[in-house]
C-alpha atoms as a PDB file:
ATOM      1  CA  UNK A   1       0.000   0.000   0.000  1.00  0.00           C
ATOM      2  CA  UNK A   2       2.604   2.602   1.051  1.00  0.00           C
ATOM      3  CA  UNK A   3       5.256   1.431  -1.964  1.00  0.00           C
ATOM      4  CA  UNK A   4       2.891   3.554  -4.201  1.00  0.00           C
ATOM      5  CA  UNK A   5       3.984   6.866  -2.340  1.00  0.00           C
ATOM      6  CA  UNK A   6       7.499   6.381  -3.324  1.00  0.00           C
ATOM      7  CA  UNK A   7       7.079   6.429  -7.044  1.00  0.00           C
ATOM      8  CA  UNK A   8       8.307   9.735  -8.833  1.00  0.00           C
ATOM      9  CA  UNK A   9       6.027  11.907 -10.624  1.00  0.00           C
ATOM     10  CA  UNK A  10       7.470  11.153 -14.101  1.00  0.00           C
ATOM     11  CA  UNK A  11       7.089   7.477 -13.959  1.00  0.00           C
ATOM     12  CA  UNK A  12       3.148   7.855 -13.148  1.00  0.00           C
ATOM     13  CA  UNK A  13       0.630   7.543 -15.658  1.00  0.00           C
ATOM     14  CA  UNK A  14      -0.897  10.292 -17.407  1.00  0.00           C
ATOM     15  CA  UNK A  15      -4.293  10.111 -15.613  1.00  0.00           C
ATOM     16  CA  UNK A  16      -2.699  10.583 -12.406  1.00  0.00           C
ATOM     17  CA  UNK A  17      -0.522  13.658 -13.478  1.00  0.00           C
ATOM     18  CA  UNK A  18      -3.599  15.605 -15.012  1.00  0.00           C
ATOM     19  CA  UNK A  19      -5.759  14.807 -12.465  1.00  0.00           C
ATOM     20  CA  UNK A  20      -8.368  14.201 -14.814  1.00  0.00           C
ATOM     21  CA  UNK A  21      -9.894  10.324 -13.494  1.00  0.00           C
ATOM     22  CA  UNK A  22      -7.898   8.127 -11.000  1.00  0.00           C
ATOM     23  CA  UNK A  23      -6.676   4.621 -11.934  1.00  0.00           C
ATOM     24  CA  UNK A  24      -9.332   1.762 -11.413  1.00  0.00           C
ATOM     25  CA  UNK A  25      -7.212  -0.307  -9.410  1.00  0.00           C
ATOM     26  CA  UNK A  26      -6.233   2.841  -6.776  1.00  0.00           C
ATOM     27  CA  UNK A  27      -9.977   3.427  -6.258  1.00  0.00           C
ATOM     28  CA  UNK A  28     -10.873   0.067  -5.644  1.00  0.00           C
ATOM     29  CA  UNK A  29      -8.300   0.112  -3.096  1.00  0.00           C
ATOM     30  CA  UNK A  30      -9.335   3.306  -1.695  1.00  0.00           C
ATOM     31  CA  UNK A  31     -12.706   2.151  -1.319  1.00  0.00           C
ATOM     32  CA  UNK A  32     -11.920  -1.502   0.157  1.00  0.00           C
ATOM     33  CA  UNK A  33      -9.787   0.409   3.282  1.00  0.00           C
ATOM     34  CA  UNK A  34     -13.015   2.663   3.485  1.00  0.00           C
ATOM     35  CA  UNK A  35     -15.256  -0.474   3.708  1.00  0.00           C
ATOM     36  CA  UNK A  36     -12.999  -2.007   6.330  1.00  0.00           C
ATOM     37  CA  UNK A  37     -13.181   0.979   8.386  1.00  0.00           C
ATOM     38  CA  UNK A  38     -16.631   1.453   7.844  1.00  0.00           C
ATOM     39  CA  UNK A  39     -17.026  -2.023   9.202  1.00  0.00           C
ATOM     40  CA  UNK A  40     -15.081  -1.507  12.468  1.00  0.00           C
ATOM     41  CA  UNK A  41     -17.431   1.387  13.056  1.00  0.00           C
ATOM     42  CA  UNK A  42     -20.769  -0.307  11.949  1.00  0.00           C
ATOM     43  CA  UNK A  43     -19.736  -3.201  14.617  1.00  0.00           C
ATOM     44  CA  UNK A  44     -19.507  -0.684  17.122  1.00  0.00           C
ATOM     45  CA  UNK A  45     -22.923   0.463  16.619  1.00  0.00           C
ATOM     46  CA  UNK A  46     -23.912  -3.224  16.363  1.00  0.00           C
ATOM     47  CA  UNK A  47     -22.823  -3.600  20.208  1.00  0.00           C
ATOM     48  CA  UNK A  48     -24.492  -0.587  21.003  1.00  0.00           C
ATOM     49  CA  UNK A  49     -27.890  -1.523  19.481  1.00  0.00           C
ATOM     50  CA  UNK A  50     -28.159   1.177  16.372  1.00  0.00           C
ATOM     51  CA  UNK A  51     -28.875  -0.131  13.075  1.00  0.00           C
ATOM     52  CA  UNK A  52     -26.620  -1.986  10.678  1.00  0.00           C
ATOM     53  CA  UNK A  53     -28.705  -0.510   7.099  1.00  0.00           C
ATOM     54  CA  UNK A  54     -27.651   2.489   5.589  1.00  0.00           C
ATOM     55  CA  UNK A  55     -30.685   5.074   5.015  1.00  0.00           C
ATOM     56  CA  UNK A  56     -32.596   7.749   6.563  1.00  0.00           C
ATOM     57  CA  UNK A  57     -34.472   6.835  10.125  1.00  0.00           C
ATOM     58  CA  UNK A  58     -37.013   8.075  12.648  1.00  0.00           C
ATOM     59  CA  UNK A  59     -37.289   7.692  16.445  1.00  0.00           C
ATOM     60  CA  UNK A  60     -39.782   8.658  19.082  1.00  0.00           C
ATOM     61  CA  UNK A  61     -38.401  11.951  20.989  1.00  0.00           C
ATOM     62  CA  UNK A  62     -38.708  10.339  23.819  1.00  0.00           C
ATOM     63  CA  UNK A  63     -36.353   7.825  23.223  1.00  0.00           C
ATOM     64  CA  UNK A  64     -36.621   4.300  21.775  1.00  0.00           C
ATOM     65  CA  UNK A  65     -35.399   2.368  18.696  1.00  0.00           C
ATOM     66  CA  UNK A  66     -34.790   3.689  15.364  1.00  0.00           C
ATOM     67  CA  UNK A  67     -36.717   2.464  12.294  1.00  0.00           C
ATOM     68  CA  UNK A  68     -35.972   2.887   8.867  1.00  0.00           C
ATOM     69  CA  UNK A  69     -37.870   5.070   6.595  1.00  0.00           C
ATOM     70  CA  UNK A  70     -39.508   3.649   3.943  1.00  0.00           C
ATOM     71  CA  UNK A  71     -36.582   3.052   1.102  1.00  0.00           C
ATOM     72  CA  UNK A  72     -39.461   3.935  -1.655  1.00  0.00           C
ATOM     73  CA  UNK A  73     -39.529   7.045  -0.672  1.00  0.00           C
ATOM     74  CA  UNK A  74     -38.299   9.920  -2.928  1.00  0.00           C
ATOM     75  CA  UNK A  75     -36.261  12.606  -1.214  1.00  0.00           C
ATOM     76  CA  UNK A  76     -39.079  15.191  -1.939  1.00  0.00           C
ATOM     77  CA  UNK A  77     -41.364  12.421  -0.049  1.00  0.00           C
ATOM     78  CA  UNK A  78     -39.024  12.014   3.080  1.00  0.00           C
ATOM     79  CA  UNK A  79     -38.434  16.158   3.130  1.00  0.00           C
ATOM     80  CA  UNK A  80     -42.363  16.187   3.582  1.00  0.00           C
ATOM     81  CA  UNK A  81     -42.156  13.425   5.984  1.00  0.00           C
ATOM     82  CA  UNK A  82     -39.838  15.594   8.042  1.00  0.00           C
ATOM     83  CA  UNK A  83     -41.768  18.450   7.405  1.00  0.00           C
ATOM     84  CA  UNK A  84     -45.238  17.746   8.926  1.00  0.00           C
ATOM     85  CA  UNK A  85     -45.886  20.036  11.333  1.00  0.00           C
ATOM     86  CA  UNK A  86     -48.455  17.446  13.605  1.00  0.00           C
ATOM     87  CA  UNK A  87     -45.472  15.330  13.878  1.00  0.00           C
ATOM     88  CA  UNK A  88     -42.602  17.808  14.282  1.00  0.00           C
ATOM     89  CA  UNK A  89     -42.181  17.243  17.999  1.00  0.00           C
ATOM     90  CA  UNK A  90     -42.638  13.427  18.355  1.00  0.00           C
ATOM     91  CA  UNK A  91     -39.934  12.122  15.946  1.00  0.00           C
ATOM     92  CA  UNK A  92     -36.262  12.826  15.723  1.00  0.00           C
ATOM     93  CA  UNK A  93     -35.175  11.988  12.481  1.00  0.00           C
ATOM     94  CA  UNK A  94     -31.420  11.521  11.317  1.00  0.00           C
ATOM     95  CA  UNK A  95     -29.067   9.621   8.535  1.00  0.00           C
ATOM     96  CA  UNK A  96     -27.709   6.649   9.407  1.00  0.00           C
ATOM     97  CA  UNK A  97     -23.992   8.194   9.859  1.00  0.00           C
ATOM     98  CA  UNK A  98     -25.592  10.257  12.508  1.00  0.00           C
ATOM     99  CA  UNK A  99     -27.562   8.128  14.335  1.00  0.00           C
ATOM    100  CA  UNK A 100     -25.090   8.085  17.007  1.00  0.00           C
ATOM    101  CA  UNK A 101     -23.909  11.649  17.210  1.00  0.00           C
ATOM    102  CA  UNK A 102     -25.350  12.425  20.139  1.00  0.00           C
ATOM    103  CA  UNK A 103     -25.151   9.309  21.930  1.00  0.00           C
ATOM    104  CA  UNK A 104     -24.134   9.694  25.598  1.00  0.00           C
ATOM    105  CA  UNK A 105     -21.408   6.775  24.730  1.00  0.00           C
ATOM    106  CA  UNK A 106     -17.956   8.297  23.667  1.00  0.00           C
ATOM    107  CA  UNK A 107     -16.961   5.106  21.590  1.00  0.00           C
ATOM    108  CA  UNK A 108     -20.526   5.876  19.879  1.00  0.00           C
ATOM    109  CA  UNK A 109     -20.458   9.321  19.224  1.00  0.00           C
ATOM    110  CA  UNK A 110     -17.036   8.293  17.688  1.00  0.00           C
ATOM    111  CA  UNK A 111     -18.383   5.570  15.554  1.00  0.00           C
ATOM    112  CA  UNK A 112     -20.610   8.009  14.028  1.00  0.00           C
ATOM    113  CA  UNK A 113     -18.417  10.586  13.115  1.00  0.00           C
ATOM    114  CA  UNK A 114     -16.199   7.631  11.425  1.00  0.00           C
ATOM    115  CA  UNK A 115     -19.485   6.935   9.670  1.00  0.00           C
ATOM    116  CA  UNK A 116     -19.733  10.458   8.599  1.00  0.00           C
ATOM    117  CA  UNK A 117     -16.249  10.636   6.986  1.00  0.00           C
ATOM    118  CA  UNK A 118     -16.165   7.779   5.927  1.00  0.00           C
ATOM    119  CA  UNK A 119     -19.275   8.753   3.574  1.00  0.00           C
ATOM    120  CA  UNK A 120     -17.852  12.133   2.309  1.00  0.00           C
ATOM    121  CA  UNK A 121     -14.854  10.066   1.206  1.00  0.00           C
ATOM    122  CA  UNK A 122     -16.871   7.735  -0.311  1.00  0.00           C
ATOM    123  CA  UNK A 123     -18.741  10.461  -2.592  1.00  0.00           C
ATOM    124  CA  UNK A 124     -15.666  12.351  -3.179  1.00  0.00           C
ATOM    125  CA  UNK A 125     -14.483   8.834  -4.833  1.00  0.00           C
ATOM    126  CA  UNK A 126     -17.658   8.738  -6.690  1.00  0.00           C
ATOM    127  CA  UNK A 127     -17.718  12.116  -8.021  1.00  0.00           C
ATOM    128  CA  UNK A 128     -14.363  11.432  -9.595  1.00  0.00           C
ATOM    129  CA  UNK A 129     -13.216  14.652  -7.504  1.00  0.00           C
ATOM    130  CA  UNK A 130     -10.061  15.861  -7.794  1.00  0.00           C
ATOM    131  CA  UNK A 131      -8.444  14.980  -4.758  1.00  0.00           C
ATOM    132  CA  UNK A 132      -7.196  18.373  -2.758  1.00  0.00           C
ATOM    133  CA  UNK A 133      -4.541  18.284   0.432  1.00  0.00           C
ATOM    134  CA  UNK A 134      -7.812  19.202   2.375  1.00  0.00           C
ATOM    135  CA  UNK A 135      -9.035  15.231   1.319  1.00  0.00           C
ATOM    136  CA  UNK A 136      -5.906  13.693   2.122  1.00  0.00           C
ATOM    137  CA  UNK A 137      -5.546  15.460   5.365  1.00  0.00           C
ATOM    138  CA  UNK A 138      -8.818  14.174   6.486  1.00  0.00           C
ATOM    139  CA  UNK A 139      -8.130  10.875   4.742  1.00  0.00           C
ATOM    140  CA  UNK A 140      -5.292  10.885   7.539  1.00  0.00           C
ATOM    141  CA  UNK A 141      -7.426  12.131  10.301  1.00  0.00           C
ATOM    142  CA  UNK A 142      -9.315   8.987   9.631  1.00  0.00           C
ATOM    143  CA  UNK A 143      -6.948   6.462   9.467  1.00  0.00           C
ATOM    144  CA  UNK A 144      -6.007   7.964  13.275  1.00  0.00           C
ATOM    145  CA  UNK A 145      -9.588   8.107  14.100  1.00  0.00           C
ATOM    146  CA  UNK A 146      -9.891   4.058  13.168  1.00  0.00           C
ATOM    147  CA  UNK A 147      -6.798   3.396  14.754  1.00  0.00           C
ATOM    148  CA  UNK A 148      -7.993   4.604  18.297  1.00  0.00           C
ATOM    149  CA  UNK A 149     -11.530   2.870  17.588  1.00  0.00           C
ATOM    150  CA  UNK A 150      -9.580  -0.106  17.232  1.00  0.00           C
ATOM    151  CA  UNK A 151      -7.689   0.473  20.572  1.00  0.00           C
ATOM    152  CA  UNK A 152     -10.907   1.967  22.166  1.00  0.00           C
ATOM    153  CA  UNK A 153     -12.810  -1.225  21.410  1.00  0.00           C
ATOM    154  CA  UNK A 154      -9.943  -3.855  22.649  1.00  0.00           C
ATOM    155  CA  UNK A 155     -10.192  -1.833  25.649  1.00  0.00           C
ATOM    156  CA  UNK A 156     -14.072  -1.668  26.363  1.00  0.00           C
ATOM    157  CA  UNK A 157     -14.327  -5.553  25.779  1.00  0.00           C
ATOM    158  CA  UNK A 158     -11.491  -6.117  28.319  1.00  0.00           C
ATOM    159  CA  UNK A 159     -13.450  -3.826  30.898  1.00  0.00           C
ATOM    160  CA  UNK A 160     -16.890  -6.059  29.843  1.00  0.00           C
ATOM    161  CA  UNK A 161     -14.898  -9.202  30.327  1.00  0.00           C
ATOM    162  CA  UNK A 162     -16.083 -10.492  34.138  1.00  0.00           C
ATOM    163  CA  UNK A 163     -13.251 -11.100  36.684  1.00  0.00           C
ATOM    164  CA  UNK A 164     -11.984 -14.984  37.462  1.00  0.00           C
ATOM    165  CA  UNK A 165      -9.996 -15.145  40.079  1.00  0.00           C
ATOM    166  CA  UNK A 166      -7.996 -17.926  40.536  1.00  0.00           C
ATOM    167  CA  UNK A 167      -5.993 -19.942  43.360  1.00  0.00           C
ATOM    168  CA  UNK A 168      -2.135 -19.270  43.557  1.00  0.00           C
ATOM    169  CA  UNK A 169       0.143 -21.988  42.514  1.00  0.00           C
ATOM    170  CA  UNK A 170       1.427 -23.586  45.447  1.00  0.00           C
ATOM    171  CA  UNK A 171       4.454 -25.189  44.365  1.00  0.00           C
END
């Protein structure tokens, strides 16, 4: 993965010195480290009890468990949804990146904001954007962000794990 970084400018292809479309191969790459760290995060809401399907949900404002809004829905028909004024306070609505945002669970709230890049990087990919220094910085920011997930969630399953306590040797 990192051998590619080493290459000099003249010896890469023409697509990646004008900028103009990114090789296949480098994009499917891209795009398999984004799924794997979308997975760590999507586990972590798994634990937590949020949803595992990508979408658009609802919850009571009270509390309770998400559900998914209807996936036939058009944008126009979910932005109407959202809209009604007789339900505007019983229903918190929120993408599925955000649905733990607010969560009163640090290793959550982190999750989601994973999520959130994760998506942006995802669409910049599909859009064929130009990548700026802003993308790679955050593209960095990430990989640092997954990394401490990772630690975070060796850590919270050792402090789930129950006690045993066993009898000294006696020798």
């Amino acid at each position: 993965m990192f051998g590619r970084f080493g290459r000099r400018r003249t010896e890469a292809p023409a697509a990646e010195q004008t900028g103009d479309e990114p090789p296949e191969a480098a994009t499917a790459d891209l795009l398999s480290l984004v799924l794997a760290v979308e997975t760590s995060a999507r586990h972590v809401y798994s634990r937590h009890g949020l949803p595992q399907r990508r979408g658009h949900y609802r919850r009571p404002a009270e509390g309770g468990a998400w559900e998914l809004l209807g996936e036939g829905l058009t944008p126009a028909e979910k932005w109407a949804l959202i809209a009604d004024a007789s339900d505007s306070g019983r229903w918190r609505y929120a993408a599925y990146e955000a649905l733990g945002a607010h969560s009163e669970i640090p290793i959550v709230r982190q999750a989601s904001a994973i999520l959130a890049a994760c998506q942006g990087l995802r669409q910049r990919l599909a859009d064929r954007a130009v990548i700026s220094p802003q993308d790679l910085a955050d593209s960095l920011r990430l990989g640092e962000a997954w990394r401490r997930l990772a630690e975070d969630v060796s850590h919270e399953a050792l402090a789930t794990a129950p006690l045993h306590f066993l009898p000294p040797d006696e020798d």
